[in-house]
Protein backbone atom coordinates (compact mmCIF):
# COMPACT_ATOMS: atom_id res chain seq x y z
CA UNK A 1 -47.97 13.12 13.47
CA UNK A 2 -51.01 13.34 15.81
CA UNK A 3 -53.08 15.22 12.87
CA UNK A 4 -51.78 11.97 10.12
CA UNK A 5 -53.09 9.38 12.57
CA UNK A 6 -56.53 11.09 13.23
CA UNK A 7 -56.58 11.55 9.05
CA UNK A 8 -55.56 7.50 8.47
CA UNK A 9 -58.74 6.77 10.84
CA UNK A 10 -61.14 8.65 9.73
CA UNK A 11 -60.48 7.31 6.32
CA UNK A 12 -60.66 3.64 8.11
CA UNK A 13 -63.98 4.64 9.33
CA UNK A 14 -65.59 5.94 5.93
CA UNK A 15 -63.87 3.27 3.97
CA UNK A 16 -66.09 0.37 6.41
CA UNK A 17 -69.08 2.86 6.86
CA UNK A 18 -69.14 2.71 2.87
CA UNK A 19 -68.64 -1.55 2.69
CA UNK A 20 -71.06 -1.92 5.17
CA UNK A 21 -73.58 -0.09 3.68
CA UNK A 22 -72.71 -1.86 0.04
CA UNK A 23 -72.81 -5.22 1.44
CA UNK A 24 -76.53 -4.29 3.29
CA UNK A 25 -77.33 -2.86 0.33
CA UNK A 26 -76.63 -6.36 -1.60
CA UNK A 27 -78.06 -8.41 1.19
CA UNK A 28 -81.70 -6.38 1.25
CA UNK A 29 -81.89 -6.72 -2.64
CA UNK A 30 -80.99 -10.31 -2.61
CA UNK A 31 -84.63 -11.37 -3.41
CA UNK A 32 -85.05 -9.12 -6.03
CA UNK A 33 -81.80 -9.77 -7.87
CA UNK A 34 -82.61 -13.67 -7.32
CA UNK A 35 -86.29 -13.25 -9.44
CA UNK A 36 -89.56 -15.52 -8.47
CA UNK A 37 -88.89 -19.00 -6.73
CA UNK A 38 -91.54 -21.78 -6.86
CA UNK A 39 -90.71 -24.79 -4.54
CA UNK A 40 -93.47 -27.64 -5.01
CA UNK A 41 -94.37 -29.17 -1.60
CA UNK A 42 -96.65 -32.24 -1.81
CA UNK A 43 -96.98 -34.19 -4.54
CA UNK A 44 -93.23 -35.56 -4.83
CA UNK A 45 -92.58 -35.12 -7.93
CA UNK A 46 -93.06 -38.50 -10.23
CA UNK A 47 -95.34 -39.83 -7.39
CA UNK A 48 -97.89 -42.85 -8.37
CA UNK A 49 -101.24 -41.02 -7.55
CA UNK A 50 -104.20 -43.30 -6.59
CA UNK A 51 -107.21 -40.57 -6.23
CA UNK A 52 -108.04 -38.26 -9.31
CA UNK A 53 -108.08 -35.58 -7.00
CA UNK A 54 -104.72 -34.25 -6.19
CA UNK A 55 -103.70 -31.05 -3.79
CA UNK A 56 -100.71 -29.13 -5.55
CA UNK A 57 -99.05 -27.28 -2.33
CA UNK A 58 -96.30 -25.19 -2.28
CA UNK A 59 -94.57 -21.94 -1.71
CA UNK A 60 -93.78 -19.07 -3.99
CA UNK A 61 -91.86 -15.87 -3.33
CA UNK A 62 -90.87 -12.73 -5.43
CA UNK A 63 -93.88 -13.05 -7.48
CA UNK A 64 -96.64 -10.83 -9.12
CA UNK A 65 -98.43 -13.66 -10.67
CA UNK A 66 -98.80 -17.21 -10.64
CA UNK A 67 -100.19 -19.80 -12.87
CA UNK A 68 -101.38 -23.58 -12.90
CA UNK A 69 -100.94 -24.81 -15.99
CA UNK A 70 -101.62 -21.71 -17.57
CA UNK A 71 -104.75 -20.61 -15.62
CA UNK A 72 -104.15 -18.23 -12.73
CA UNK A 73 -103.89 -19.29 -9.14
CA UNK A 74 -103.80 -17.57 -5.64
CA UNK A 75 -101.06 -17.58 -2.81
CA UNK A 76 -101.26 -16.15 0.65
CA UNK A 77 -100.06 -13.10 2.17
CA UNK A 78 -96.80 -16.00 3.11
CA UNK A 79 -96.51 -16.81 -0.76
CA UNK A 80 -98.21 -20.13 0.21
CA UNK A 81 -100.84 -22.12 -2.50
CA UNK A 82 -102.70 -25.03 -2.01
CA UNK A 83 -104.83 -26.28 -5.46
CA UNK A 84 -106.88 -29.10 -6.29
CA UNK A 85 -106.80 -30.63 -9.62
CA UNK A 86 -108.16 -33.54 -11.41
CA UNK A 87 -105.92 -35.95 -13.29
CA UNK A 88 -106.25 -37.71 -16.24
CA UNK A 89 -105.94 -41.20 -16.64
CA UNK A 90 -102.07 -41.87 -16.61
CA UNK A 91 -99.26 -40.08 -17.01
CA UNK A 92 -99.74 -36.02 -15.97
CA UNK A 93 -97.58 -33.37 -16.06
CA UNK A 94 -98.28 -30.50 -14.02
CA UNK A 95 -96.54 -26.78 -15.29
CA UNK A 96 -96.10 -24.30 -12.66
CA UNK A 97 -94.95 -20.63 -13.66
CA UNK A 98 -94.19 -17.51 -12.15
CA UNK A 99 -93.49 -14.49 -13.25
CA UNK A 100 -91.81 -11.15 -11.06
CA UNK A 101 -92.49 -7.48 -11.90
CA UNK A 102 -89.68 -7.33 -13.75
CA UNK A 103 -90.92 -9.72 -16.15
CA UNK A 104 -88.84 -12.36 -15.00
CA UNK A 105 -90.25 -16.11 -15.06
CA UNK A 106 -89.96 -19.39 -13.78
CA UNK A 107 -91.17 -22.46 -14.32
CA UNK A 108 -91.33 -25.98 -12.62
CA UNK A 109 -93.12 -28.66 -13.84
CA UNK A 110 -94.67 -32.12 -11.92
CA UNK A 111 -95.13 -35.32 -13.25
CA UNK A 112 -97.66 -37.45 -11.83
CA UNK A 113 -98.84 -41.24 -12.51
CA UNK A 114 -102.57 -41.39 -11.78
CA UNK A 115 -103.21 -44.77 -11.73
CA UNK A 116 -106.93 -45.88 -10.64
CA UNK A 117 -107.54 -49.05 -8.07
């Protein structure tokens, strides 16, 4: 009885062992399974933009590149950017894209009103 008790815990013991090491497993990939995330900091998006000079700030994470509309930008060591563009006359919209290693992309896209004083 002793011997069926010591069995039934040591198979208790390897059966967490084993979930805990799946579920770490799961939570260290997490960013990688998730694919490139762009969050847009300053301009709000749809903002009424008095300068022609805007600063496009943000943060981007499980990237290998990164593009404002279409022309290649550069974040931080933190997966921070910070761009100046000019705006046209009007109504603007901005495209943001990202792309991972594994080819996966995303894209956000601003819309601005530059309206002149």
């Amino acid at each position: 009885m002793k011997e069926r008790n010591l069995l039934t815990i040591k198979i208790i013991f390897v059966v967490i062992l084993s979930i805990s090491i799946v579920v770490y497993a799961f939570y260290q990939a997490r960013n990688l399974i998730q694919g490139p995330t762009i969050t847009i900091g300053s301009p709000a998006n749809g903002s009424l933009v008095a300068s022609p000079i805007v600063v496009i700030q943000g943060i981007a994470s499980n990237i290998s590149s990164i593009q404002l509309n279409d022309s290649p930008i550069f974040v931080d060591e933190d997966g921070v950017f910070k761009e100046k563009l000019i705006l046209s006359s009007g109504y603007n919209i901005i495209k943001l894209s990202a792309s991972d290693r594994f080819g996966r992309e995303k894209e956000r896209l601003l819309q601005l009103m530059f309206k002149p004083e």
